[in-house]
N, C-alpha and C. Protein backbone atom coordinates (compact mmCIF):
# COMPACT_ATOMS: atom_id res chain seq x y z
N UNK A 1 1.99 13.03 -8.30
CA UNK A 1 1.72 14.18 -7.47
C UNK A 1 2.69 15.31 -7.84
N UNK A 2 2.22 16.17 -7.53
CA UNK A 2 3.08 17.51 -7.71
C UNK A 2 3.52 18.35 -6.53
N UNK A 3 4.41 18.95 -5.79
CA UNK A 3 4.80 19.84 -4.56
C UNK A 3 3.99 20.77 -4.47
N UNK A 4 3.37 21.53 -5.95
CA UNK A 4 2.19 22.48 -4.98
C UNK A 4 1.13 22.13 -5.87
N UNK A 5 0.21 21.69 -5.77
CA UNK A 5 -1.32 21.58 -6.48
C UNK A 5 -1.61 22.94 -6.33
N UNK A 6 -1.82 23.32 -5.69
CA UNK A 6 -2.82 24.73 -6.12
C UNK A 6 -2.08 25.76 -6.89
N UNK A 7 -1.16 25.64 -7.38
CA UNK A 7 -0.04 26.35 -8.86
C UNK A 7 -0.68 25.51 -9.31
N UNK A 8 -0.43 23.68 -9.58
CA UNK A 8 -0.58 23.57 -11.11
C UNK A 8 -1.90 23.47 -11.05
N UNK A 9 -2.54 23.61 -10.49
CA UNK A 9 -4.48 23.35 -10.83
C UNK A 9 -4.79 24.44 -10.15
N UNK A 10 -4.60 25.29 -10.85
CA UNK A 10 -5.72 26.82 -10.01
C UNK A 10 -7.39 26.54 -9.65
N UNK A 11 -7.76 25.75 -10.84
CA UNK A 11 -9.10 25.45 -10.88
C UNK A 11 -9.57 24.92 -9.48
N UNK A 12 -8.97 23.60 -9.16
CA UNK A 12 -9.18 23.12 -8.20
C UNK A 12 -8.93 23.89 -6.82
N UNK A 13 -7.84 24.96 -7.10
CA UNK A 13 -7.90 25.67 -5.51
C UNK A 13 -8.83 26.41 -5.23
N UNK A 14 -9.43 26.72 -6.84
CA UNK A 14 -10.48 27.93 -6.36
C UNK A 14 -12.00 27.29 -5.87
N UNK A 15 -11.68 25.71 -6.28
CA UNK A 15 -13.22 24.83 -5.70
C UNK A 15 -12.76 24.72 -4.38
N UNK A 16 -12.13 24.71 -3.73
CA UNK A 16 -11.54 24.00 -2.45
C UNK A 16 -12.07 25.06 -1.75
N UNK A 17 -11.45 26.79 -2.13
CA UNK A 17 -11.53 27.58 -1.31
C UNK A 17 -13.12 27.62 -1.65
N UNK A 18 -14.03 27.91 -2.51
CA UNK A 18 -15.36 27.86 -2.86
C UNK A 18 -16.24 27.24 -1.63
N UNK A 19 -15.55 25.40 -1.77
CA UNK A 19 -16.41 24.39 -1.21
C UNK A 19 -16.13 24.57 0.22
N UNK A 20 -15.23 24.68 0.89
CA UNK A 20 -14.52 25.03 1.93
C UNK A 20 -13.84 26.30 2.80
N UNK A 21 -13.74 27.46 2.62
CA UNK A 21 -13.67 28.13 2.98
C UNK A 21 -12.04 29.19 2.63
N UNK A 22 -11.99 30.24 2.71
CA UNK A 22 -10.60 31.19 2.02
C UNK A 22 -9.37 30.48 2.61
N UNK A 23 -9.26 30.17 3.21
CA UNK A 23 -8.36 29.03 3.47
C UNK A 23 -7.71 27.68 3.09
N UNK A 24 -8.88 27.35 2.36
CA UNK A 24 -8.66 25.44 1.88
C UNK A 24 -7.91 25.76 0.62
N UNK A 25 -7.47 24.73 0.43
CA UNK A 25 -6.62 24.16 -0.72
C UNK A 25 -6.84 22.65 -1.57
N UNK A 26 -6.11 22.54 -1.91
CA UNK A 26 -6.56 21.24 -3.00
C UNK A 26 -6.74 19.80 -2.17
N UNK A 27 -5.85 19.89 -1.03
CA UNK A 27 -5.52 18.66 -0.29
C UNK A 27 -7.14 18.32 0.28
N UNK A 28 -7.62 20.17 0.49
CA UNK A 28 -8.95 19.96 1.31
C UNK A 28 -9.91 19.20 0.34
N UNK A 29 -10.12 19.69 -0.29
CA UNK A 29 -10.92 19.47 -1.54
C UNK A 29 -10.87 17.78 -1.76
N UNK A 30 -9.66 17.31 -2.19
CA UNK A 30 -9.09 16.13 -2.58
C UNK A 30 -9.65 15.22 -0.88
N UNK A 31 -9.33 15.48 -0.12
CA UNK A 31 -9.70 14.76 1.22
C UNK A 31 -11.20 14.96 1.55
N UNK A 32 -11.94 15.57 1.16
CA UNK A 32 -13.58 16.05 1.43
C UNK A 32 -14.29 15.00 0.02
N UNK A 33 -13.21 14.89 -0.82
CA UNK A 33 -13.95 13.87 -1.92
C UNK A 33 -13.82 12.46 -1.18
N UNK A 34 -12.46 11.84 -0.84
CA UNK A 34 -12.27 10.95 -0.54
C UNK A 34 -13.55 10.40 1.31
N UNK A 35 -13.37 11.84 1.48
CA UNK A 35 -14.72 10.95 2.57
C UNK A 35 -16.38 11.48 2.24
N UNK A 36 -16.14 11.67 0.79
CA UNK A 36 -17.40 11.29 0.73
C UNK A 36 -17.61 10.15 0.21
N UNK A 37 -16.53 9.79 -0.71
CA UNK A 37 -16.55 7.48 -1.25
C UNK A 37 -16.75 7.16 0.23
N UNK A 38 -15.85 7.32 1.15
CA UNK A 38 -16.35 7.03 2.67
C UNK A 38 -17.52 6.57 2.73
N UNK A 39 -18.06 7.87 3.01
CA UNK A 39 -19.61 7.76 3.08
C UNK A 39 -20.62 7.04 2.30
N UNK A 40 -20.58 6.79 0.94
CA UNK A 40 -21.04 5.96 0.23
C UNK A 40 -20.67 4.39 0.64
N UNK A 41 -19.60 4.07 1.47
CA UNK A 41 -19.01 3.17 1.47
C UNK A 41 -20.08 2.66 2.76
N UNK A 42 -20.04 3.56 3.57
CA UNK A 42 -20.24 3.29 4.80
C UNK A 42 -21.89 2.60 4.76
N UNK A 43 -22.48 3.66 3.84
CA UNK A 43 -24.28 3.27 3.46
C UNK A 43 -24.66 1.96 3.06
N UNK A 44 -23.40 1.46 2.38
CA UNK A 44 -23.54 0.02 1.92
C UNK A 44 -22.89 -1.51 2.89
N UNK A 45 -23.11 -0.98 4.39
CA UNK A 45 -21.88 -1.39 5.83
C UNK A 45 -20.85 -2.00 4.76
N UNK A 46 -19.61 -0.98 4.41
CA UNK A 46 -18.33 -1.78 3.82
C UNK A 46 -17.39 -0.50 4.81
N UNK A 47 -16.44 -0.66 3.89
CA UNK A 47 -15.55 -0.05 5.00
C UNK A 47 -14.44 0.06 3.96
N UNK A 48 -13.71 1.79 3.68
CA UNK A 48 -13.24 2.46 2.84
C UNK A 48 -11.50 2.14 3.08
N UNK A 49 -10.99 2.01 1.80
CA UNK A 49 -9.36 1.65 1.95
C UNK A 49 -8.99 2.57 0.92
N UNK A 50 -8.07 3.40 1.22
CA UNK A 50 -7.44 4.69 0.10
C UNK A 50 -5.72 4.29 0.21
N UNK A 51 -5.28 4.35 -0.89
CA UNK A 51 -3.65 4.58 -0.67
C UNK A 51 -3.42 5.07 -0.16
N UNK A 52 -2.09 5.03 0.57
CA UNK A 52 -1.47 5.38 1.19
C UNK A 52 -0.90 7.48 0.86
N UNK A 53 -0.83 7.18 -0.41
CA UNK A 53 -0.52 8.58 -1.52
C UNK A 53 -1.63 9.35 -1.41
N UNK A 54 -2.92 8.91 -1.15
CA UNK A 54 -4.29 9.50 -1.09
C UNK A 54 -4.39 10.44 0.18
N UNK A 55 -3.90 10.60 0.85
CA UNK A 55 -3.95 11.38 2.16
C UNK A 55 -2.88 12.80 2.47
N UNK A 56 -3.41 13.23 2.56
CA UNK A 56 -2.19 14.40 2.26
C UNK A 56 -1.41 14.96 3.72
N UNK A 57 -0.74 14.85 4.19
CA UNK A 57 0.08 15.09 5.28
C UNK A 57 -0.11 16.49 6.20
N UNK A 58 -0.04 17.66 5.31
CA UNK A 58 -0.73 18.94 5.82
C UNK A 58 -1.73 18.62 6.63
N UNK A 59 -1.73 19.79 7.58
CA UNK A 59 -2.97 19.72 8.58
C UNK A 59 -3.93 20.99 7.55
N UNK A 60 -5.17 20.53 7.23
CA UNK A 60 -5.52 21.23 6.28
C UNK A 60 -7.21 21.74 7.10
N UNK A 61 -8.29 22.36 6.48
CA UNK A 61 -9.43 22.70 6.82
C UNK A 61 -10.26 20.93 7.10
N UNK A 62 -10.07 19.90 6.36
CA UNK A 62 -10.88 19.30 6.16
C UNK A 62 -9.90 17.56 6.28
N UNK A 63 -10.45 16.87 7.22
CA UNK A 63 -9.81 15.78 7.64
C UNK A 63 -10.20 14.70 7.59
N UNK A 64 -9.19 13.64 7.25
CA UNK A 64 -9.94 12.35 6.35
C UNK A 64 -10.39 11.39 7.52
N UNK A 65 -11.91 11.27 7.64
CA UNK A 65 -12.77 10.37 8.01
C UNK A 65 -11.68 9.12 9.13
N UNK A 66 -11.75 8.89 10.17
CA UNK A 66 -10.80 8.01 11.20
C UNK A 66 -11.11 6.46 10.83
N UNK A 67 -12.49 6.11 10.01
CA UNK A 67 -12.10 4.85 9.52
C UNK A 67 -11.80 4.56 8.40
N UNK A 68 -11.26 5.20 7.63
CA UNK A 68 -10.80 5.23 6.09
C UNK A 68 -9.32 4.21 6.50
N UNK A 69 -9.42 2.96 5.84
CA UNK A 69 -8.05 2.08 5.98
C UNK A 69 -7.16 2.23 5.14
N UNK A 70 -5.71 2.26 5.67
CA UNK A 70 -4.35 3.12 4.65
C UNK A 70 -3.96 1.54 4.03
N UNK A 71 -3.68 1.86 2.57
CA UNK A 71 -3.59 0.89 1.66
C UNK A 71 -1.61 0.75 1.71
N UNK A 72 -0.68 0.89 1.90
CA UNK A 72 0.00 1.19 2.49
C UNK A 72 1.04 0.49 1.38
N UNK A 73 1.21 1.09 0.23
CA UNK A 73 2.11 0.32 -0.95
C UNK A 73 3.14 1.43 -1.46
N UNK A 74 4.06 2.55 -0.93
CA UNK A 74 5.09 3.33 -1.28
C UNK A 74 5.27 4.07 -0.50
N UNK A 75 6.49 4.31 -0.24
CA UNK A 75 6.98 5.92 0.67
C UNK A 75 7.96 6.81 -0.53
N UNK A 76 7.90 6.83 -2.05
CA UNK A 76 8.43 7.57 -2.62
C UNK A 76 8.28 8.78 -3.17
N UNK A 77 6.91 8.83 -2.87
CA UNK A 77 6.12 10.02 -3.78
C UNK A 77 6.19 11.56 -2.48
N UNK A 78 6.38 12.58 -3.47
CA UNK A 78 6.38 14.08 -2.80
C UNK A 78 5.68 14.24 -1.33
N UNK A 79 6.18 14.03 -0.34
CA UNK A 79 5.09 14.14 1.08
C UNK A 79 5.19 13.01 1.79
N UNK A 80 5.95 12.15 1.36
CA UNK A 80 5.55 10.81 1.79
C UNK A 80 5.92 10.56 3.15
N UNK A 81 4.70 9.55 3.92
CA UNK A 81 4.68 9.53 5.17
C UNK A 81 5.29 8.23 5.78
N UNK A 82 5.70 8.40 6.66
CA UNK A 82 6.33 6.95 7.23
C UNK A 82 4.81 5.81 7.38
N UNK A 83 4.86 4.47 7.67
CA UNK A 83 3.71 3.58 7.82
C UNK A 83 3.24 4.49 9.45
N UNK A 84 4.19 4.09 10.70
CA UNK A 84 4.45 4.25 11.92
C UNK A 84 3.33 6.16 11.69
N UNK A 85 3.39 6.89 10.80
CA UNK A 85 2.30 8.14 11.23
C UNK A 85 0.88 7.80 11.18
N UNK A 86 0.38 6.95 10.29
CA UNK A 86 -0.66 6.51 10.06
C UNK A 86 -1.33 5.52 11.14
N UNK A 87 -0.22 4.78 11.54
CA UNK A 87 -0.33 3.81 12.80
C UNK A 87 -0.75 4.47 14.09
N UNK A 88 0.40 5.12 14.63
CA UNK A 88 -0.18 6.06 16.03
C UNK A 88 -1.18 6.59 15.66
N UNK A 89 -1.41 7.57 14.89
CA UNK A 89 -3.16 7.98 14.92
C UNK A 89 -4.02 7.14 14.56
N UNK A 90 -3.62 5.93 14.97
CA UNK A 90 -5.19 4.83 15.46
C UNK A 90 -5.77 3.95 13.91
N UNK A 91 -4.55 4.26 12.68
CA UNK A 91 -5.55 3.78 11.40
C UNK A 91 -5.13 2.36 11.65
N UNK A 92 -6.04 1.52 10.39
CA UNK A 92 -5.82 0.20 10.63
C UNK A 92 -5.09 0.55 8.89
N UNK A 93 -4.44 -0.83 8.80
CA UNK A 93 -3.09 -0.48 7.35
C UNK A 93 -3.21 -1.74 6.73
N UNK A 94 -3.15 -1.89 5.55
CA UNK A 94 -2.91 -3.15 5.02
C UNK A 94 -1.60 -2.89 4.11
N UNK A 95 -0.55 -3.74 3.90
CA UNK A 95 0.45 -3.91 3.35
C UNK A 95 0.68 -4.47 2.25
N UNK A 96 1.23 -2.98 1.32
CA UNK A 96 1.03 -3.70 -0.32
C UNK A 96 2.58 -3.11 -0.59
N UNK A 97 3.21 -3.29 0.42
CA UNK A 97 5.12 -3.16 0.10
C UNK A 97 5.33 -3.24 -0.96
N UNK A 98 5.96 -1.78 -1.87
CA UNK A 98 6.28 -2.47 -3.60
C UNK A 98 7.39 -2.86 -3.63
N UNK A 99 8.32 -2.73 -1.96
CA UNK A 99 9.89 -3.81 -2.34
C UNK A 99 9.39 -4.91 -2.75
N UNK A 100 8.45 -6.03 -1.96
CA UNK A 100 8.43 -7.11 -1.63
C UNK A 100 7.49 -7.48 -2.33
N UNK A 101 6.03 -6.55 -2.51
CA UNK A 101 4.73 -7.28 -3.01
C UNK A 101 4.18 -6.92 -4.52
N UNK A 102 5.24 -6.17 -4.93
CA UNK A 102 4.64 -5.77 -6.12
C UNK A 102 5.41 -6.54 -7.36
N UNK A 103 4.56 -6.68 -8.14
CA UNK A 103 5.21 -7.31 -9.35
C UNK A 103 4.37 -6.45 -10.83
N UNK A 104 5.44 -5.50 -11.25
CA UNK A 104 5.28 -4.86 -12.22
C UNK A 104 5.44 -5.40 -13.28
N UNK A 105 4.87 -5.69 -14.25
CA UNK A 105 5.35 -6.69 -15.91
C UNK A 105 6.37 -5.04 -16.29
N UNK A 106 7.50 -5.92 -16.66
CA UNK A 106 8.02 -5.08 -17.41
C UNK A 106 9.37 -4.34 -16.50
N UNK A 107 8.98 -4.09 -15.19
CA UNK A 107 9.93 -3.81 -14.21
C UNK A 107 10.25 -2.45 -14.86
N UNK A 108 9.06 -1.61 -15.57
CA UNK A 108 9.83 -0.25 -15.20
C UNK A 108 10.15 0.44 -14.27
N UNK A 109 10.82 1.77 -14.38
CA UNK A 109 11.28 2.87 -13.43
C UNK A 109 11.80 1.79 -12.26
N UNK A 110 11.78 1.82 -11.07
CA UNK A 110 12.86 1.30 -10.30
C UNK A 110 12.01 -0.40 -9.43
N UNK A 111 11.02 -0.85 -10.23
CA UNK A 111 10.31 -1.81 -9.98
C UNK A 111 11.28 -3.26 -10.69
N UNK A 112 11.53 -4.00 -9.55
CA UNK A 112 12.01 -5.12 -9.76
C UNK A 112 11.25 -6.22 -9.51
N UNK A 113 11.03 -7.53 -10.25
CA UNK A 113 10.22 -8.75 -9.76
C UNK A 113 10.25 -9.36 -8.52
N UNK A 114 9.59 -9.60 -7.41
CA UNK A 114 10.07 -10.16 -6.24
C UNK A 114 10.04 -11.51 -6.33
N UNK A 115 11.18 -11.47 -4.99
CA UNK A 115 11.21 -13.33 -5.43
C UNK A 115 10.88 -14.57 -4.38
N UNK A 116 10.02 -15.46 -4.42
CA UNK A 116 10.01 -16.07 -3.04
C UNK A 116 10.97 -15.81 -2.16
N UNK A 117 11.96 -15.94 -2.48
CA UNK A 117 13.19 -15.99 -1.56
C UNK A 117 13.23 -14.23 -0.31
N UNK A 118 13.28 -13.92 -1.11
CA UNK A 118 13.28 -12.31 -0.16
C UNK A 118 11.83 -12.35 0.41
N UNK A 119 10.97 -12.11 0.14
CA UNK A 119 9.78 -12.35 0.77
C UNK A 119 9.98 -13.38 2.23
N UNK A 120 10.52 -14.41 1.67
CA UNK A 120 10.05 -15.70 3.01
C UNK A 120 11.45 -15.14 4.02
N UNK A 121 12.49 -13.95 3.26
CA UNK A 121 13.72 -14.47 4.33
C UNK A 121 14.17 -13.33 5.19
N UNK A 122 13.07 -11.95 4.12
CA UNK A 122 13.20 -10.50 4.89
C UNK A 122 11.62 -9.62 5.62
N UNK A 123 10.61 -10.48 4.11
CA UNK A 123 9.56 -9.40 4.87
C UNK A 123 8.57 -9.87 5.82
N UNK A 124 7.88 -9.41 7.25
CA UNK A 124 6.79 -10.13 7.81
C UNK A 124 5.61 -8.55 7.32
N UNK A 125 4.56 -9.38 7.78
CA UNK A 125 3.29 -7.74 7.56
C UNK A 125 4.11 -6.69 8.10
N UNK A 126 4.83 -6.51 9.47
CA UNK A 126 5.07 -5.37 10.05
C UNK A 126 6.26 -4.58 8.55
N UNK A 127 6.88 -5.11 8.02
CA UNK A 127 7.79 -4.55 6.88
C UNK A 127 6.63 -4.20 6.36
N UNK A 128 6.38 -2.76 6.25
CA UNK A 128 5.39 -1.90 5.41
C UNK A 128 6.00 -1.00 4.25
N UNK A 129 7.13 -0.29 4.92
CA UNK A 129 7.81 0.42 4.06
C UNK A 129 9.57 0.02 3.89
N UNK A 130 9.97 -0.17 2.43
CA UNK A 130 11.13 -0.08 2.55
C UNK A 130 11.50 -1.57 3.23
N UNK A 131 12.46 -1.94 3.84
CA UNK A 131 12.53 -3.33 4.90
C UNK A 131 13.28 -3.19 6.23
N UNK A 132 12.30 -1.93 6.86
CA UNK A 132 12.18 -2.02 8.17
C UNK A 132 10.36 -2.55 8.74
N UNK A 133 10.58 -2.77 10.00
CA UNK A 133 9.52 -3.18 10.33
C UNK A 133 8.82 -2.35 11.58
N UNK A 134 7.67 -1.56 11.13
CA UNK A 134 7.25 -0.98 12.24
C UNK A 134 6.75 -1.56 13.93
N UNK A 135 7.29 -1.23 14.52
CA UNK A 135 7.27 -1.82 16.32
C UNK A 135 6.02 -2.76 16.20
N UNK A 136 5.86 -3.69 16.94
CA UNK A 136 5.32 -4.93 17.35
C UNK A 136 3.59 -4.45 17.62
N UNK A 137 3.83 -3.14 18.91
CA UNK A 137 2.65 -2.47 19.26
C UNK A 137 1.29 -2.36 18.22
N UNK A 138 1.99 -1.88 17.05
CA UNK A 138 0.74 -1.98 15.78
C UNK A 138 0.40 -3.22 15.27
N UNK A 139 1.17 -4.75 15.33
CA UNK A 139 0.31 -5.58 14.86
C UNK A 139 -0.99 -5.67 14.79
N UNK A 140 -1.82 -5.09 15.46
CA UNK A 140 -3.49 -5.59 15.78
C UNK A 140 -4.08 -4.63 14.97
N UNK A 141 -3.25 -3.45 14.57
CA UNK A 141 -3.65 -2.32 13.47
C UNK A 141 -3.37 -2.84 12.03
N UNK A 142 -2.43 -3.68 11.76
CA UNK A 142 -2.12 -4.20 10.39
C UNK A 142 -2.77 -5.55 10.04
N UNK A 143 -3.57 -5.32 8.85
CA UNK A 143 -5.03 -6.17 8.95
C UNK A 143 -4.09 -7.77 8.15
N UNK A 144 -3.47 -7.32 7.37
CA UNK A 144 -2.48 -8.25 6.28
C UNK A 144 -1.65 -7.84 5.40
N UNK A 145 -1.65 -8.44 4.67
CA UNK A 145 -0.84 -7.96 3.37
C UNK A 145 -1.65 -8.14 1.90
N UNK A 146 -1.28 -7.62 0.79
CA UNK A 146 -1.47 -7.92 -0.34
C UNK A 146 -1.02 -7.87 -1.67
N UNK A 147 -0.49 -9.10 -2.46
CA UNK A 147 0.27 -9.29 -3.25
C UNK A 147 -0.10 -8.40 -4.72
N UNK A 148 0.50 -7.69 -5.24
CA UNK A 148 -0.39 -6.52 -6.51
C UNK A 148 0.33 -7.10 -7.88
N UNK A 149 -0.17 -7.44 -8.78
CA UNK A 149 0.37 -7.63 -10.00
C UNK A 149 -0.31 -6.55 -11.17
N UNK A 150 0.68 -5.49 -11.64
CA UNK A 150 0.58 -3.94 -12.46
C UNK A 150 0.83 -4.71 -13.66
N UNK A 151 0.01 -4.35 -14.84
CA UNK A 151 0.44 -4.69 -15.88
C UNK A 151 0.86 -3.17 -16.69
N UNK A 152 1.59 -2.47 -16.26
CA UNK A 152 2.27 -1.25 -16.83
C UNK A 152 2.65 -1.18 -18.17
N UNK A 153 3.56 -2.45 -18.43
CA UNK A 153 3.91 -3.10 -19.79
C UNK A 153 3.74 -3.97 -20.09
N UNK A 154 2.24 -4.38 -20.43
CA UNK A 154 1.61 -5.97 -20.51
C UNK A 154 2.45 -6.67 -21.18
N UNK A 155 2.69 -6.30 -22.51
CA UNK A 155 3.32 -7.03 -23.77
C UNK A 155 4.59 -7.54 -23.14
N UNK A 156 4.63 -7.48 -21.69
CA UNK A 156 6.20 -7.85 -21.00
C UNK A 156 6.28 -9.13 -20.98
N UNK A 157 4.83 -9.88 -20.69
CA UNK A 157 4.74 -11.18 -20.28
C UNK A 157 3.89 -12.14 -20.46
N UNK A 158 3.60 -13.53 -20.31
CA UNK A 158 2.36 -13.91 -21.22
C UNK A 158 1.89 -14.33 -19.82
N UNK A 159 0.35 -14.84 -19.73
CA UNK A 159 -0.35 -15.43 -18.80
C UNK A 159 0.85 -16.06 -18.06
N UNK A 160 1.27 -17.09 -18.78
CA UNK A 160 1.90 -18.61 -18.19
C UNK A 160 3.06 -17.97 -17.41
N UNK A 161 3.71 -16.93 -18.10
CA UNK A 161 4.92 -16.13 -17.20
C UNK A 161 4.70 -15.59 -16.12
N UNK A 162 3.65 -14.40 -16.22
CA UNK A 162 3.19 -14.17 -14.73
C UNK A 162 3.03 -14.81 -13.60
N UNK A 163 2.21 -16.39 -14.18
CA UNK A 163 1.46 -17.41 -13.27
C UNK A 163 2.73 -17.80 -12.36
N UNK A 164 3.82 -18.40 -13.58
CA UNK A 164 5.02 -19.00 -13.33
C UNK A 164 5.72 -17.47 -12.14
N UNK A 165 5.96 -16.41 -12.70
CA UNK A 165 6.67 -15.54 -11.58
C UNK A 165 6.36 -15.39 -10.65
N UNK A 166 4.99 -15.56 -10.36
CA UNK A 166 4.44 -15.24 -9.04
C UNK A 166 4.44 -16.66 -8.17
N UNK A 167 4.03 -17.27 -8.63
CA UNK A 167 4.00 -18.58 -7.86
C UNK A 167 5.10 -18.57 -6.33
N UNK A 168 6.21 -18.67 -6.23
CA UNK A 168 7.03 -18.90 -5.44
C UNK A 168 6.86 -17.50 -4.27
N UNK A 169 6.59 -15.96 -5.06
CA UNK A 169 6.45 -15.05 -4.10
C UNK A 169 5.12 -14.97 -3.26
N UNK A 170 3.73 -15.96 -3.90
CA UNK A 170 2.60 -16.03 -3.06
C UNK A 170 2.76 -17.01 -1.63
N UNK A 171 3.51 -17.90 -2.31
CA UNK A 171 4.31 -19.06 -1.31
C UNK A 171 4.47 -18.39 -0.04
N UNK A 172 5.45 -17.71 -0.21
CA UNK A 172 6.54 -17.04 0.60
C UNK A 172 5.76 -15.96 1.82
N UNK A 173 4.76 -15.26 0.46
CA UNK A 173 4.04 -14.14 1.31
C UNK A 173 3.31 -15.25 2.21
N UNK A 174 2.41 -15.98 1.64
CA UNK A 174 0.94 -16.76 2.41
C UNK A 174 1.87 -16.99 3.68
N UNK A 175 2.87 -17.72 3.79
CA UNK A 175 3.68 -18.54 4.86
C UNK A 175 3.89 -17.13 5.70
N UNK A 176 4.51 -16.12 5.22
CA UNK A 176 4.13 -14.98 6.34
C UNK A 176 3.16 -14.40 6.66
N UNK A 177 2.12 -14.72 6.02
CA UNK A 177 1.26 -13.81 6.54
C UNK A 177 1.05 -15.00 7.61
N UNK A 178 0.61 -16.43 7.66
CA UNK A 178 0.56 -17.20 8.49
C UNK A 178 1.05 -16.94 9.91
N UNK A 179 2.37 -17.11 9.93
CA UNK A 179 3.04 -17.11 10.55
C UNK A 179 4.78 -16.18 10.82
N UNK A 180 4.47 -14.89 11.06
CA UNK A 180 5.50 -13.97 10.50
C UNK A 180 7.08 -14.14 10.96
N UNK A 181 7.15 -14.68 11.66
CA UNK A 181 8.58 -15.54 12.96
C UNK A 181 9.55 -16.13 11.71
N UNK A 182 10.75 -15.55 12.04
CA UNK A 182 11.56 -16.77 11.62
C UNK A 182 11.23 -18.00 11.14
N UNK A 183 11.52 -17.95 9.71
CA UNK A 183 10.84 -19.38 9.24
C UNK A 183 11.66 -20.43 10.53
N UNK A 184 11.30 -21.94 10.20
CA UNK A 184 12.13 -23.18 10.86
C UNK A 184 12.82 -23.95 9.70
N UNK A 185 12.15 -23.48 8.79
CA UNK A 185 12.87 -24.51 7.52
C UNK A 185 13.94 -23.50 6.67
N UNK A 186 14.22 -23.74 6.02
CA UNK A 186 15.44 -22.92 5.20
C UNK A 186 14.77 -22.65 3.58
N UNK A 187 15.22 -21.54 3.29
CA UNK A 187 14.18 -21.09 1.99
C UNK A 187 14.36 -22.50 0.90
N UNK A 188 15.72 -23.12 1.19
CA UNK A 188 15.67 -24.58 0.12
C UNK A 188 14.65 -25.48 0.40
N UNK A 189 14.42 -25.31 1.76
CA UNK A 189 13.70 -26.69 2.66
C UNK A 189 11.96 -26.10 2.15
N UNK A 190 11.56 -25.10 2.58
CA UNK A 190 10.32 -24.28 1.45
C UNK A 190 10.14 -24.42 0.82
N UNK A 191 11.37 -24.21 -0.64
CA UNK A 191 10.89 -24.60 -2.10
C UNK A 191 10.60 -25.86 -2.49
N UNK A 192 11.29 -26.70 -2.08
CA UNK A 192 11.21 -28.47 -2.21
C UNK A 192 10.43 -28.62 -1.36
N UNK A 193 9.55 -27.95 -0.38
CA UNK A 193 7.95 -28.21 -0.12
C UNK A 193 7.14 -28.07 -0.78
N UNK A 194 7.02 -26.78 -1.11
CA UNK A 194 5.63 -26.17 -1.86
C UNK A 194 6.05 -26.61 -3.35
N UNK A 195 7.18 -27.29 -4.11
CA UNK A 195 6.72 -28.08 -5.66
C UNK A 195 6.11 -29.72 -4.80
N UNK A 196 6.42 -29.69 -3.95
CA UNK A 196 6.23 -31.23 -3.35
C UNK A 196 4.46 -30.95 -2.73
N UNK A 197 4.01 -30.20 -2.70
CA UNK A 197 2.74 -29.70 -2.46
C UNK A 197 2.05 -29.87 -4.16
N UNK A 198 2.83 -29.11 -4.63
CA UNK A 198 2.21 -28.46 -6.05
C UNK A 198 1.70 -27.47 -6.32
């Protein structure tokens, strides 16, 4: 993203104001596309999930559709909104935390591998952003979580590595998404379950 779209894409401000009126801007434009996938979405009864980055914060001419579900995987990018804004205005969120749930091959820019261990000992669904956890009140708004594997720098890793890295952080997540409370067992007492599982 960039701080002002309508500098670096003139083109697009002049469709916005075109499609929308002397007023709109790119955000409008950009949010009038996104509910029209909506709408396509909706024709086929499914039900539309946009990143979190996809929504633009400005109060603009043109406003994104109230059942569009926030995909909810960064607070770093230019604008970025807390989980808790998306929550009070009534969205439902699914949690793709890139502290906790993301596993980038390659671990560029500030992406590190997660590890069962942090997963089972810091994050529940409510940890959306960062590793705080938004108030209790929104549980019934946060649908789950979901584990993302980016191959950014494929050549980072082979099948068997990935399989092998992830293994222990699906563990960790599944057991929270289960049950998000204070584990009862101890992350040792976990691991010497789930190889004792297989």
């Amino acid at each position: 993203m960039v701080s002002d779209p309508s500098a670096s894409y003139p083109q697009l401000a002049a469709a916005a104001r075109n499609k929308y009126g002397a007023n709109a801007t790119v955000a409008d434009l950009t949010t009038g596309w996104l509910n029209g996938r909506a709408d396509n979405m909706r024709a086929h009864h499914r039900t539309m999930r946009a990143w979190n980055d996809g929504f633009y914060r400005s109060a603009g001419t043109v406003r994104p559709a109230k059942d569009i579900q926030v995909a909810y995987w960064t607070g770093k990018e230019i604008g970025a909104r807390q989980p808790a804004e998306y929550l009070s205005a009534g969205r439902k969120l699914i949690n793709y935390n890139d502290e906790y749930l993301y596993y980038v091959l390659g671990q560029p820019q500030t992406f590190v591998y997660p590890t069962g261990q942090r997963i089972y000992q810091q994050w529940t669904p409510r940890v959306v952003r960062g590793s705080t956890a938004v108030p209790a009140r929104y549980d019934a708004q946060i649908l789950g979580g979901v584990f993302a594997v980016w191959c950014d720098l494929a050549a980072s890793q082979t099948q068997d590595q990935v399989a092998a890295g992830i293994r222990m952080p699906l563990r960790a997540m599944t057991q929270k998404l289960w049950d998000p409370r204070t584990p009862t067992l101890s992350w040792t007492e976990f691991r010497a379950l789930a190889r004792q599982l297989g």
